[in-house]
C-alpha atoms as a PDB file:
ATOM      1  CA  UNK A   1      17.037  13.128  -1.876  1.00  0.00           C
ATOM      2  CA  UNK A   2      13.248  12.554  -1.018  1.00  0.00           C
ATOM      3  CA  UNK A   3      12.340   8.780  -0.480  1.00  0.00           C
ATOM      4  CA  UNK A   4       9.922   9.342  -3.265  1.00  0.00           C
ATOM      5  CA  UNK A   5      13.283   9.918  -5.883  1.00  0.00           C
ATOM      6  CA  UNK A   6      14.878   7.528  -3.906  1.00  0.00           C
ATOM      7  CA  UNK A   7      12.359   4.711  -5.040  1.00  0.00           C
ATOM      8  CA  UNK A   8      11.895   5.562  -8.431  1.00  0.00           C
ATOM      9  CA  UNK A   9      15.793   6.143  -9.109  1.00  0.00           C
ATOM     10  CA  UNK A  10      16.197   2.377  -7.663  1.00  0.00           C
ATOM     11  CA  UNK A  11      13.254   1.660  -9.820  1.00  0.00           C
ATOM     12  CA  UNK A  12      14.598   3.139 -12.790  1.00  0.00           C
ATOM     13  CA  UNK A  13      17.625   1.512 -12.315  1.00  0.00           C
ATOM     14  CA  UNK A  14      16.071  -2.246 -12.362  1.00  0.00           C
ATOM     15  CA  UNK A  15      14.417  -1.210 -15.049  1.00  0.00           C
ATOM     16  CA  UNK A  16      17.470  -0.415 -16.976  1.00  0.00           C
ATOM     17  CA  UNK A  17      19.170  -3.289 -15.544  1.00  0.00           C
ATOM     18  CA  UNK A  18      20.810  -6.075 -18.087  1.00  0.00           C
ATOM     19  CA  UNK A  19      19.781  -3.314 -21.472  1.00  0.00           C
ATOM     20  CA  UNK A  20      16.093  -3.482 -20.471  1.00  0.00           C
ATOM     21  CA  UNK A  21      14.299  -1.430 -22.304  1.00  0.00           C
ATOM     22  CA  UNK A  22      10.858  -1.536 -21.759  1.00  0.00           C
ATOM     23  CA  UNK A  23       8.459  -4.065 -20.670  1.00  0.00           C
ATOM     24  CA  UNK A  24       7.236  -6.399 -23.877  1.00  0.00           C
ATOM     25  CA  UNK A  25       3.452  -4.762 -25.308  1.00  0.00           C
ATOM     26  CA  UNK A  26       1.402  -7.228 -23.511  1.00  0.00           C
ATOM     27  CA  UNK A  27       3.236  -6.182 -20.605  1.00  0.00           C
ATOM     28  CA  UNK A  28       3.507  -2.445 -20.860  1.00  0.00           C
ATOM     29  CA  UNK A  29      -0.057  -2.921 -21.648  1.00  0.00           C
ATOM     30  CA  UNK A  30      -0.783  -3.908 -17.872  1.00  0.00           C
ATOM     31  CA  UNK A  31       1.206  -1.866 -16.577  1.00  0.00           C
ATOM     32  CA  UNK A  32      -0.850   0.904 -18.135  1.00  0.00           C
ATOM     33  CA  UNK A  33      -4.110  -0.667 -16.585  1.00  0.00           C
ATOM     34  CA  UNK A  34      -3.079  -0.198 -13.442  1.00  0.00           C
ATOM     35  CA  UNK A  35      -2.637   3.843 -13.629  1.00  0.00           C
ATOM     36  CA  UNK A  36      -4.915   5.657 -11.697  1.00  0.00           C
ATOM     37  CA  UNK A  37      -6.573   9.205 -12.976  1.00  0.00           C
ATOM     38  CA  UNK A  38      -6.256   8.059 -16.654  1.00  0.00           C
ATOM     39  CA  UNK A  39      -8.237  10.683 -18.388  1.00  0.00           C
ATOM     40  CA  UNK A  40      -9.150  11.360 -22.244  1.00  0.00           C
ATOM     41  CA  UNK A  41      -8.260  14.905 -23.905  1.00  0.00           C
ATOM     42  CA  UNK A  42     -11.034  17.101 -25.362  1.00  0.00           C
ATOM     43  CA  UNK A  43      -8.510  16.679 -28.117  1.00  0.00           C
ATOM     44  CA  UNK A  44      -8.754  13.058 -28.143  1.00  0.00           C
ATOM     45  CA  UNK A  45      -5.749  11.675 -26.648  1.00  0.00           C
ATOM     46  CA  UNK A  46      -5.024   9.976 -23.441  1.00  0.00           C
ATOM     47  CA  UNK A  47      -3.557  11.945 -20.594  1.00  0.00           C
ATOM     48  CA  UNK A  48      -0.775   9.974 -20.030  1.00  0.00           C
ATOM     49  CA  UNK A  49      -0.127   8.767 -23.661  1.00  0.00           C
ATOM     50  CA  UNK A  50      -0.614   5.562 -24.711  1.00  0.00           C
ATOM     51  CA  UNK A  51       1.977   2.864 -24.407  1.00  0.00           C
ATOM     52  CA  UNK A  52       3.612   2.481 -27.520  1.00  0.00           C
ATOM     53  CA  UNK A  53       2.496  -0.786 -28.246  1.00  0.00           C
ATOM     54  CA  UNK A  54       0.494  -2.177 -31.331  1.00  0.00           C
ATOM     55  CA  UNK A  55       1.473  -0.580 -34.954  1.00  0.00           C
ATOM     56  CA  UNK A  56       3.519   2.056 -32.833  1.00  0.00           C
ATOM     57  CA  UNK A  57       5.742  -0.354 -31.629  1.00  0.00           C
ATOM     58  CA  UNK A  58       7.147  -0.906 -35.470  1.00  0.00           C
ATOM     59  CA  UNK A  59       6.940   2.935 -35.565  1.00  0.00           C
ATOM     60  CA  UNK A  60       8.904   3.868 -32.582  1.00  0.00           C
ATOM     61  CA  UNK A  61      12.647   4.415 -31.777  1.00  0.00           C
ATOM     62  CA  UNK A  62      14.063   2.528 -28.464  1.00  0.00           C
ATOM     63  CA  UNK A  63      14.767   5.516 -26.721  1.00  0.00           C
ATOM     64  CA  UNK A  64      11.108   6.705 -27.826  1.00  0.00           C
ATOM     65  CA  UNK A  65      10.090   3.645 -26.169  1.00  0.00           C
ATOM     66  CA  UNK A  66      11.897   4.560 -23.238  1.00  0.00           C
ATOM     67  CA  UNK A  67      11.110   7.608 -22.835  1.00  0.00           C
ATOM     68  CA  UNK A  68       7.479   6.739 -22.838  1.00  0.00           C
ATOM     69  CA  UNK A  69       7.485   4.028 -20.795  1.00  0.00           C
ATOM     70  CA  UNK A  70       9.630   6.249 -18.027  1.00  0.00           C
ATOM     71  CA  UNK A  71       6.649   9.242 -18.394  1.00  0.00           C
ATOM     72  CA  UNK A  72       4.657   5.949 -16.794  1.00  0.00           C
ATOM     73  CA  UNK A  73       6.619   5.545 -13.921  1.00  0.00           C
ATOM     74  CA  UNK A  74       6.533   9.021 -13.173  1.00  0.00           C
ATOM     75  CA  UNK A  75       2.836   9.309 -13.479  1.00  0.00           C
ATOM     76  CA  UNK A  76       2.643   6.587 -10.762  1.00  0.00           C
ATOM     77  CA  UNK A  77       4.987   8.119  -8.686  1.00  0.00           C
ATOM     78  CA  UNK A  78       3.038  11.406  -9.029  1.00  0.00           C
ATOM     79  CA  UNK A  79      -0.394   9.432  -8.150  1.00  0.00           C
ATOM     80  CA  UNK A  80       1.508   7.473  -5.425  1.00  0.00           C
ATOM     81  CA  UNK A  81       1.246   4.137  -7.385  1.00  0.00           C
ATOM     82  CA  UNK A  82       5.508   3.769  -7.436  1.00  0.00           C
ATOM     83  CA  UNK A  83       5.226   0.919  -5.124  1.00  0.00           C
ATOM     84  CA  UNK A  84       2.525  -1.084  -6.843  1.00  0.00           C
ATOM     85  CA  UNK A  85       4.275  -0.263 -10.102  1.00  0.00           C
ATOM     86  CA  UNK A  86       7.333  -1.296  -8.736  1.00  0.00           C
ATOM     87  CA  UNK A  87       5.880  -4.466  -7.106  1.00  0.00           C
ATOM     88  CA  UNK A  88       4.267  -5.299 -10.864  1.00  0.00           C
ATOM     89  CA  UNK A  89       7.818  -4.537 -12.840  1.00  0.00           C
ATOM     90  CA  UNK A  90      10.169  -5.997 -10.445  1.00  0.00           C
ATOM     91  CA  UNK A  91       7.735  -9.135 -10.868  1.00  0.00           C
ATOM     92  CA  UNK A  92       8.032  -9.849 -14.402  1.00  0.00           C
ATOM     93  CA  UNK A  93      10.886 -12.629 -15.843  1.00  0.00           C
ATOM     94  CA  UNK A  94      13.555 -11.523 -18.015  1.00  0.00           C
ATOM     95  CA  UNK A  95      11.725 -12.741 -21.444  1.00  0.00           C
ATOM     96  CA  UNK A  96       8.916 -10.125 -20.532  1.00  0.00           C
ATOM     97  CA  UNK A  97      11.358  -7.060 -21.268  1.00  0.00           C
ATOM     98  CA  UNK A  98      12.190  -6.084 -24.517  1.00  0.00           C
ATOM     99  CA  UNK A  99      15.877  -4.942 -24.637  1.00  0.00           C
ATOM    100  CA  UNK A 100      18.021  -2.886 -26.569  1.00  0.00           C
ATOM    101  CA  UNK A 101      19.102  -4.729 -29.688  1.00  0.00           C
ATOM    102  CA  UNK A 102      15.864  -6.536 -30.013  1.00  0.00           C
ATOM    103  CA  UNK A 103      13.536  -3.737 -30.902  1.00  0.00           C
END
């Protein structure tokens, strides 16, 4: 295992940790202001999505939520951001995450 998947697996997991789901919208929202090499599509959208935050958070399944937010943490690791992703996650209280049951 590469130290990069070793990071983001130990990532992932406190992430996951006590049913975490994904960081709550003001957070998630930060978190996507720090990604470097955001870009916009010719075909509008943003490259990676949007956090599913807003009207979409109503509009979203957990696991859609999850899946999402995990696409994030592997577009830092792929833009070597996993440590100041990491730093910014690891960071936040427990009331910041939203977890499963409560969205």
């Amino acid at each position: 295992m590469s130290d990069t998947s070793a990071a983001f697996d130990a990532l992932w997991g406190d992430c996951t940790a006590n049913k975490r789901l994904v960081p709550m919208p003001s957070q998630w929202s930060k978190l996507y202001g720090l990604l470097k090499n955001k870009r916009q599509r010719s075909s509008g959208g943003w490259e990676p999505p949007l956090p599913l935050i807003l009207a979409a958070w109503h509009h979203t399944m957990p696991i859609e939520k999850q899946l999402r937010f995990k696409e994030r943490l592997e577009w830092a690791r792929q833009n070597d951001q996993l440590e100041q992703v990491g730093a910014f996650l690891r960071a936040l209280p427990e009331d910041q995450w939203c977890h499963f049951g409560e969205a």
